[in-house]
N, C-alpha and C. Protein backbone atom coordinates (compact mmCIF):
# COMPACT_ATOMS: atom_id res chain seq x y z
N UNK A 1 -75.35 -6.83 -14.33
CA UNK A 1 -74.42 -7.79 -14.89
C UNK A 1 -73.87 -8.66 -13.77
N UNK A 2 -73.38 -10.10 -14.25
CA UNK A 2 -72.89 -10.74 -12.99
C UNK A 2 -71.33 -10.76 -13.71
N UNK A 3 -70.35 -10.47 -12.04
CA UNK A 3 -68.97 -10.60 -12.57
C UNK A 3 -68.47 -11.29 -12.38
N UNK A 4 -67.56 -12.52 -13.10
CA UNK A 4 -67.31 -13.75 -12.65
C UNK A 4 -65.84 -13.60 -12.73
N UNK A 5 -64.92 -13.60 -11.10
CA UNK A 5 -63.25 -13.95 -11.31
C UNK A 5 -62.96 -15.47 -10.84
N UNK A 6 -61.90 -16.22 -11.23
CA UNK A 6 -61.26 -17.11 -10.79
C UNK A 6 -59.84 -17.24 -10.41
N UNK A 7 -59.49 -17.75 -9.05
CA UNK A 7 -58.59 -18.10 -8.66
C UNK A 7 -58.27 -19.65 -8.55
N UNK A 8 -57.04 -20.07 -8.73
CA UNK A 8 -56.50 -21.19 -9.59
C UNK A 8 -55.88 -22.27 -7.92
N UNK A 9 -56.20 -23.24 -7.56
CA UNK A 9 -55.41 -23.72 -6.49
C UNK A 9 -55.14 -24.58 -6.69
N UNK A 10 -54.64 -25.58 -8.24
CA UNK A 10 -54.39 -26.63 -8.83
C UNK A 10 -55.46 -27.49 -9.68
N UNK A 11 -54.72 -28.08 -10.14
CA UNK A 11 -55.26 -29.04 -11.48
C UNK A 11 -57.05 -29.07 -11.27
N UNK A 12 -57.26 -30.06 -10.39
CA UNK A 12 -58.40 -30.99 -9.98
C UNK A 12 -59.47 -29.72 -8.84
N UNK A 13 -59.14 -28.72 -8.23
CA UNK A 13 -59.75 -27.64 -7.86
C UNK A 13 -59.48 -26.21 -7.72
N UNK A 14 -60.67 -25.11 -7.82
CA UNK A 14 -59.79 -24.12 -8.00
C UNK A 14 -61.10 -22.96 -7.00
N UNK A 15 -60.95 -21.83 -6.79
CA UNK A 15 -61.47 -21.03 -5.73
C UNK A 15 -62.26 -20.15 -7.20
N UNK A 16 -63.12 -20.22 -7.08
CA UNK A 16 -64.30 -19.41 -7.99
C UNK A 16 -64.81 -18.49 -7.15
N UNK A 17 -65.06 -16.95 -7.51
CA UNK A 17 -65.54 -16.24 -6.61
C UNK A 17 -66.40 -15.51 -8.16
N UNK A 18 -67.93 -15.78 -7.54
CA UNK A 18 -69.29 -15.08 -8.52
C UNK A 18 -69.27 -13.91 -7.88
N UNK A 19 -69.27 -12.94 -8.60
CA UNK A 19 -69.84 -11.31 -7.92
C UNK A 19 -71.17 -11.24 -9.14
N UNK A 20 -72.03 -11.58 -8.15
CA UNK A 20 -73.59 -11.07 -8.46
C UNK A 20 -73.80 -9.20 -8.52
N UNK A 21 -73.60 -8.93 -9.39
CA UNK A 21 -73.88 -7.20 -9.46
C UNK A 21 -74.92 -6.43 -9.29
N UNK A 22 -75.68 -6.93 -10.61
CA UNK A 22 -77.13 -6.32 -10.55
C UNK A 22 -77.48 -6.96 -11.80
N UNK A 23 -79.07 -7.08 -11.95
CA UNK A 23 -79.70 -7.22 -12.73
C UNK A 23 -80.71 -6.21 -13.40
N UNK A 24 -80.88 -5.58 -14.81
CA UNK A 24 -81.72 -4.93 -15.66
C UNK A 24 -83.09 -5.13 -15.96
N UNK A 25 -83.74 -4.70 -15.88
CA UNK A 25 -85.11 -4.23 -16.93
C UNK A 25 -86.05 -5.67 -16.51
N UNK A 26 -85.90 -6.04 -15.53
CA UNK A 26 -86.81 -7.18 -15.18
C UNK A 26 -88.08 -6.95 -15.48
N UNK A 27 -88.94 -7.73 -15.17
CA UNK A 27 -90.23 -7.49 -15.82
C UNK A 27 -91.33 -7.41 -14.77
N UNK A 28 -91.60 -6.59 -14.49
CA UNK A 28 -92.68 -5.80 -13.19
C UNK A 28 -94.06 -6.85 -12.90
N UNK A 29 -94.43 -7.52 -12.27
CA UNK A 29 -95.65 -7.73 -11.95
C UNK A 29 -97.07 -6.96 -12.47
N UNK A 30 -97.73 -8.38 -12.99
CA UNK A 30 -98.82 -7.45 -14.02
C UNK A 30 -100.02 -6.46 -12.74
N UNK A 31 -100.09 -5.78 -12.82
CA UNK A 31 -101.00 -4.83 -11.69
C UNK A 31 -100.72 -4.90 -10.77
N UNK A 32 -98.88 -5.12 -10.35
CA UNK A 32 -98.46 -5.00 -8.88
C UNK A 32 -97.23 -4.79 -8.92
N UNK A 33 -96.57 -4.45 -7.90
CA UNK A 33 -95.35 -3.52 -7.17
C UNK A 33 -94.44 -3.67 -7.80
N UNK A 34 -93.24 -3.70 -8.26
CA UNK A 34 -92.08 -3.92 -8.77
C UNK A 34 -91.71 -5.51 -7.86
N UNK A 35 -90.71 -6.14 -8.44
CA UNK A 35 -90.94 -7.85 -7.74
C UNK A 35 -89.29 -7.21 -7.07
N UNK A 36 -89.97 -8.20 -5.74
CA UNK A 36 -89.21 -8.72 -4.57
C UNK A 36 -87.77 -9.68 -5.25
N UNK A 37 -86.77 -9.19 -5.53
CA UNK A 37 -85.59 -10.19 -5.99
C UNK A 37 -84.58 -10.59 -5.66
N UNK A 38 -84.06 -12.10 -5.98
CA UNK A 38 -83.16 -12.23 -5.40
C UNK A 38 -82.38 -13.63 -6.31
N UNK A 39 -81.63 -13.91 -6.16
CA UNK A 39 -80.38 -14.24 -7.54
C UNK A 39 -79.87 -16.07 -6.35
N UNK A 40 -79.89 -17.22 -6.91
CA UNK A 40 -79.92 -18.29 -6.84
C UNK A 40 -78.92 -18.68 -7.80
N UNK A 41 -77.66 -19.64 -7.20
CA UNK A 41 -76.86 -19.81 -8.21
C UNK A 41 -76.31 -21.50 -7.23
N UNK A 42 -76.12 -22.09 -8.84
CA UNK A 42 -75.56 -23.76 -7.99
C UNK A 42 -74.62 -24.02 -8.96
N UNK A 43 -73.88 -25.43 -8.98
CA UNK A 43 -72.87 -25.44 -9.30
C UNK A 43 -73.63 -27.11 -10.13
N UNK A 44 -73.62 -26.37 -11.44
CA UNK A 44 -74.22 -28.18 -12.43
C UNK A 44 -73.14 -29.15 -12.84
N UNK A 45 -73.01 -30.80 -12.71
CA UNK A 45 -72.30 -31.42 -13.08
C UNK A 45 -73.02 -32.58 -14.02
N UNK A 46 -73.76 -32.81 -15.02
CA UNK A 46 -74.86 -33.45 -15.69
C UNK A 46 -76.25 -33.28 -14.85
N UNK A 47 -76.43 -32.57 -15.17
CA UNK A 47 -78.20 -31.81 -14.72
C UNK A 47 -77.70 -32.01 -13.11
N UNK A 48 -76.72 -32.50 -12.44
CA UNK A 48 -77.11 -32.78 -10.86
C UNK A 48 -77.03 -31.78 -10.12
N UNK A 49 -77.48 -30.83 -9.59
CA UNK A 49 -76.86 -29.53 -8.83
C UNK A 49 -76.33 -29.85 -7.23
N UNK A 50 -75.67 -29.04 -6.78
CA UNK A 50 -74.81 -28.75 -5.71
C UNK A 50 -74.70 -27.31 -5.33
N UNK A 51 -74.16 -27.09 -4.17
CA UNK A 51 -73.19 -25.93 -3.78
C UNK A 51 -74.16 -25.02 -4.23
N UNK A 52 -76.01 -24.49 -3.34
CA UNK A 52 -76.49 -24.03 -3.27
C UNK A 52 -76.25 -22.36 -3.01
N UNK A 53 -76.44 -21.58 -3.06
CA UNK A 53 -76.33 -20.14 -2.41
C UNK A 53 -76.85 -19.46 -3.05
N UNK A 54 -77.39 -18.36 -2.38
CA UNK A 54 -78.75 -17.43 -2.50
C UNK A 54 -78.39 -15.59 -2.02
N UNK A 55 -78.81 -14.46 -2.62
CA UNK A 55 -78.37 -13.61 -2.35
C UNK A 55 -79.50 -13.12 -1.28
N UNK A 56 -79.48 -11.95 -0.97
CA UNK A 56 -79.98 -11.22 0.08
C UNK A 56 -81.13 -10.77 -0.96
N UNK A 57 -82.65 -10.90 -0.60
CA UNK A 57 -83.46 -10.23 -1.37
C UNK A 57 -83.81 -8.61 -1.31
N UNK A 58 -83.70 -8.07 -2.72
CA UNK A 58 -84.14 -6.62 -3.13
C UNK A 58 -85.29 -6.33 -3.31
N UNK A 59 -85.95 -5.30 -2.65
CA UNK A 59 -87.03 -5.49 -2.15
C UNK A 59 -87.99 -4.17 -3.68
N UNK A 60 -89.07 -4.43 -4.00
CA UNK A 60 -89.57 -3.59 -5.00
C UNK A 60 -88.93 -2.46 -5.90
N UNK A 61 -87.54 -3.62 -6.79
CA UNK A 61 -87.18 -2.65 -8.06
C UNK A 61 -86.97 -3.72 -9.04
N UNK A 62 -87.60 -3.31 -10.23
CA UNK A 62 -86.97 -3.76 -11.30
C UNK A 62 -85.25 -4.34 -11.78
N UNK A 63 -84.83 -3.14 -11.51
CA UNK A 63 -83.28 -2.91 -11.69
C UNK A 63 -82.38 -2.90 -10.35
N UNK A 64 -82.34 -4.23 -9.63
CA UNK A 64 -81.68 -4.77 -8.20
C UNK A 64 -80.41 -4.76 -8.37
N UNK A 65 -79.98 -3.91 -7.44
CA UNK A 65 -78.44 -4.27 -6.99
C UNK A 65 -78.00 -4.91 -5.92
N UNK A 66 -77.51 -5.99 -6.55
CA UNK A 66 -76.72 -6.76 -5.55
C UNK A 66 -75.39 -6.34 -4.93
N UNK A 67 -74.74 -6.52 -5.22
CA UNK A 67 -73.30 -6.78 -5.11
C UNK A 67 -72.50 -7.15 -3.83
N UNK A 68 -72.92 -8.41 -4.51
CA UNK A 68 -72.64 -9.73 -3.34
C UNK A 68 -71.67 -10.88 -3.97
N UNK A 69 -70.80 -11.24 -2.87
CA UNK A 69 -69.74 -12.31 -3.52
C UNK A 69 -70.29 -13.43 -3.38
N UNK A 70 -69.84 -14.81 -3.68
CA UNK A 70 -70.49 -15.95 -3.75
C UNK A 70 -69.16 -16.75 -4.00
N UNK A 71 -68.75 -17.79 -3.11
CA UNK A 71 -67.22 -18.24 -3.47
C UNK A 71 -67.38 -19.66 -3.22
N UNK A 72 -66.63 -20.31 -4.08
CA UNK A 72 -67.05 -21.60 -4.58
C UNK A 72 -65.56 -22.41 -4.63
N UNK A 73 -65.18 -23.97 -3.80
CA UNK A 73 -64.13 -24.72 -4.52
C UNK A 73 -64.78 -25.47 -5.38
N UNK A 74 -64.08 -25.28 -6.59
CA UNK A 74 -64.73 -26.51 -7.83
C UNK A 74 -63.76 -27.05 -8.46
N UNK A 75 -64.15 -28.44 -9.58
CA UNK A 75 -63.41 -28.63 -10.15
C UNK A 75 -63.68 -27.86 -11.50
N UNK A 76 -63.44 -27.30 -12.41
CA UNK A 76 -64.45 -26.60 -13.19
C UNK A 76 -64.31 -27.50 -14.58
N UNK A 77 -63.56 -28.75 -14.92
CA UNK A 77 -63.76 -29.76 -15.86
C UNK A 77 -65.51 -30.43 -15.97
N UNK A 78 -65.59 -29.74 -16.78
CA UNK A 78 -67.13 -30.56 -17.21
C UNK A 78 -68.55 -29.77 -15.89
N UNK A 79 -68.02 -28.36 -15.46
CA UNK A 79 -68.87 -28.22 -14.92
C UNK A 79 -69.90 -26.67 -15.25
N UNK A 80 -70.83 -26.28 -14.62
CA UNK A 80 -71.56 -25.15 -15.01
C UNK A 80 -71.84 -24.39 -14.00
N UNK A 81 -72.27 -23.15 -13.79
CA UNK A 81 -72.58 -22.30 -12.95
C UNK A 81 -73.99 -22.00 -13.01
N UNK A 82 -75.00 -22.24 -12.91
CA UNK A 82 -76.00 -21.80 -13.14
C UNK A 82 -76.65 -20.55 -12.00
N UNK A 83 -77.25 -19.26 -12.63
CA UNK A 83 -77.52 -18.49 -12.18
C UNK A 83 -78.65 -17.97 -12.41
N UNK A 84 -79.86 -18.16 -11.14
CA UNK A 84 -81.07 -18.03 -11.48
C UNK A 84 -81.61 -16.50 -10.96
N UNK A 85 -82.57 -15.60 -11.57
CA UNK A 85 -82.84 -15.19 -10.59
C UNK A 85 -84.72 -14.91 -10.40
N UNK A 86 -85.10 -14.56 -9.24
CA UNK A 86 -86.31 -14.90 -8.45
C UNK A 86 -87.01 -13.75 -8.33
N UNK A 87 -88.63 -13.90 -8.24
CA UNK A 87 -89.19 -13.09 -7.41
C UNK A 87 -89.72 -13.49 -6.61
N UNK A 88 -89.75 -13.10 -5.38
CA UNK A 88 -90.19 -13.39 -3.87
C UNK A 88 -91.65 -13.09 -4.17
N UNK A 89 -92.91 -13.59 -4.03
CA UNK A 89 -94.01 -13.12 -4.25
C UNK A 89 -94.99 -13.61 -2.41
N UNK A 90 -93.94 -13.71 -1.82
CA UNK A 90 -95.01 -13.83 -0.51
C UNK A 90 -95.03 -15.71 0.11
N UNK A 91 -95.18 -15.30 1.39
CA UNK A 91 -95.39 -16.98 1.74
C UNK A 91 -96.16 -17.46 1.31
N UNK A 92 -97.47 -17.41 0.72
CA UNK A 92 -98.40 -18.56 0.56
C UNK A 92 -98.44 -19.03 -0.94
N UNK A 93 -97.94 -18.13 -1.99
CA UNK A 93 -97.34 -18.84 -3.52
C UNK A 93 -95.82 -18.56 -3.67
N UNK A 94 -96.24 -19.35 -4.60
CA UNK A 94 -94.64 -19.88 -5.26
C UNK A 94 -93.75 -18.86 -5.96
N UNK A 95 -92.93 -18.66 -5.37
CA UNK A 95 -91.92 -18.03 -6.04
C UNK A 95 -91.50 -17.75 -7.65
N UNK A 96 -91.53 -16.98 -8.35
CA UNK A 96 -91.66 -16.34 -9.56
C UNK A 96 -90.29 -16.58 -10.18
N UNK A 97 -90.23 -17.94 -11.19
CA UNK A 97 -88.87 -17.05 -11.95
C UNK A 97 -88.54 -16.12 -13.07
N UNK A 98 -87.40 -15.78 -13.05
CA UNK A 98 -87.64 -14.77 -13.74
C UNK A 98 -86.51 -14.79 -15.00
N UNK A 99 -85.38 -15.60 -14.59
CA UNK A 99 -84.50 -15.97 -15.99
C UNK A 99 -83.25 -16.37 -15.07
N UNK A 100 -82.42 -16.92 -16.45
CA UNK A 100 -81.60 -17.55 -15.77
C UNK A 100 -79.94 -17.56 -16.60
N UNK A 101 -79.13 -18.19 -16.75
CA UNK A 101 -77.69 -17.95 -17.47
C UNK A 101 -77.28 -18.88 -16.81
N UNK A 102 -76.14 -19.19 -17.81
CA UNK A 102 -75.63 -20.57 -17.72
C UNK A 102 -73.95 -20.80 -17.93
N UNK A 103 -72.96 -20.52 -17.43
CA UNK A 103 -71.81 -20.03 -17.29
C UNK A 103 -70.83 -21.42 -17.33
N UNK A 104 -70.09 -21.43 -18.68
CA UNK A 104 -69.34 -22.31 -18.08
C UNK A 104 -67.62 -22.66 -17.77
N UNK A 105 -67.42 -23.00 -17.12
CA UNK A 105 -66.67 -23.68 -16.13
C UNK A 105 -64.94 -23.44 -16.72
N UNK A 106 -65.25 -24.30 -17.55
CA UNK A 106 -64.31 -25.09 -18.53
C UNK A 106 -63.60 -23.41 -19.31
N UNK A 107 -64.72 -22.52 -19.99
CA UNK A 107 -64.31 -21.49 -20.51
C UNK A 107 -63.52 -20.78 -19.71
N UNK A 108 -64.19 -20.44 -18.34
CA UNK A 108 -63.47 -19.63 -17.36
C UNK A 108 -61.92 -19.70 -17.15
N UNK A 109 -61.96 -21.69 -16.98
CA UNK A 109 -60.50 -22.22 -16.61
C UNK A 109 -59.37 -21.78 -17.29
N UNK A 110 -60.15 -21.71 -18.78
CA UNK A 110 -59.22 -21.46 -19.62
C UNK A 110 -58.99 -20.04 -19.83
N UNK A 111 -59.15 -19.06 -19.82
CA UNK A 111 -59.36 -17.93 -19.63
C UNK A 111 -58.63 -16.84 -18.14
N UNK A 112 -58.89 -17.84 -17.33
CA UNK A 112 -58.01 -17.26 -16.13
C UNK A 112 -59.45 -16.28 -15.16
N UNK A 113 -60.46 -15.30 -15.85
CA UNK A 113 -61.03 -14.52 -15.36
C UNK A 113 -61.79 -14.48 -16.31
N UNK A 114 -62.95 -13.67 -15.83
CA UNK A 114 -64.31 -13.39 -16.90
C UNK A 114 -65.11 -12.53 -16.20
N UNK A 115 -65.55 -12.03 -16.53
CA UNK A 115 -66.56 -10.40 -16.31
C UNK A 115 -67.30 -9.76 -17.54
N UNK A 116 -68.19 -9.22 -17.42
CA UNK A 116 -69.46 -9.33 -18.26
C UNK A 116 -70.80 -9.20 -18.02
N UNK A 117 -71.85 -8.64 -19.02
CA UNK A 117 -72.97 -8.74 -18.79
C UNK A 117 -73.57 -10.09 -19.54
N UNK A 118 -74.70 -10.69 -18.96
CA UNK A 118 -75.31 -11.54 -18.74
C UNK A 118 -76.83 -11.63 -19.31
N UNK A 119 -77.22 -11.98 -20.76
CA UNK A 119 -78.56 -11.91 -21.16
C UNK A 119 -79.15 -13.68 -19.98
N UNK A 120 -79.93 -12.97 -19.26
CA UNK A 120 -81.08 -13.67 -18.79
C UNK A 120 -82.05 -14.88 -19.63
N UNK A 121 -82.33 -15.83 -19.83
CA UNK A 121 -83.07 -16.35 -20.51
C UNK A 121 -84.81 -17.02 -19.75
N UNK A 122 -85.80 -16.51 -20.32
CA UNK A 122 -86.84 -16.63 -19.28
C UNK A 122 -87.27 -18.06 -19.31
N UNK A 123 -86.91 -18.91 -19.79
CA UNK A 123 -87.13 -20.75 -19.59
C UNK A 123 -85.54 -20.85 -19.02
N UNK A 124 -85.86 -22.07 -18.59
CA UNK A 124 -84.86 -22.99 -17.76
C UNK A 124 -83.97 -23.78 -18.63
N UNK A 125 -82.82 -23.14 -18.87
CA UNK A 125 -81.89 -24.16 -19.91
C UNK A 125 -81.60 -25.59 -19.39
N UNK A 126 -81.71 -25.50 -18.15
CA UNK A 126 -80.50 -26.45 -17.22
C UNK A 126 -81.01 -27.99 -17.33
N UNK A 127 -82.47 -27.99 -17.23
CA UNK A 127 -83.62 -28.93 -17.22
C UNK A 127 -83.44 -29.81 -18.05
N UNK A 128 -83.29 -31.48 -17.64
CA UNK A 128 -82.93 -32.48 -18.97
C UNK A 128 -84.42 -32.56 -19.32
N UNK A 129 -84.39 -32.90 -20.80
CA UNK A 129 -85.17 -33.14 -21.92
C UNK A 129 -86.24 -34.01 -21.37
């Protein structure tokens, strides 16, 4: 599950801190090892992303634990969290995704804090039409 708190430092910005936890029941490589993972999260304002950061990769399990902070100033009016996560499949191909969640901003603000598990979705919501 990813745990999401917020701290408040006025109107127009506020201190977001993502706790990346762990992720469930990923889906194993067809005739190979459990996947190499690791959790990608940016900060969306109309499809544009920002405020990159990447966790430490978990090396052959399905069921990766992170638990890693990720701390963010935002404005969170009109904005999203997007949280991807990866399999590392080696330098010479491309990196594997594996699902993603889409968190937003605006709910949090209002809310004060948020924590929770997180259904994964295996296409890319974030992607304009």
């Amino acid at each position: 599950s990813n745990g999401i708190n917020a701290e408040y430092g006025g109107i127009n910005n506020c201190k977001l801190t993502l706790e990346v936890v762990q992720a469930n029941n990923l889906p194993c490589r067809p005739n190979g090892p459990p996947p190499d993972t690791y959790v990608k999260t940016y900060v969306l304002l109309n499809h544009s992303r920002s405020h990159k950061e990447k966790t430490l990769t978990v090396r052959s399990n399905c069921n990766p634990v992170f638990n890693e902070r990720i701390t963010y100033i935002v404005n969170p009016k009109n904005q999203i969290v997007q949280v991807m996560v990866w399999d590392e499949v080696g330098t010479l191909r491309r990196n594997v995704f594996l699902g993603e969640v889409l968190i937003d901003l605006g709910y949090i603000s209002s809310h004060g804090a948020l924590q929770g598990r997180y259904k994964l979705f295996s296409t890319s919501l974030s992607k304009p039409p």
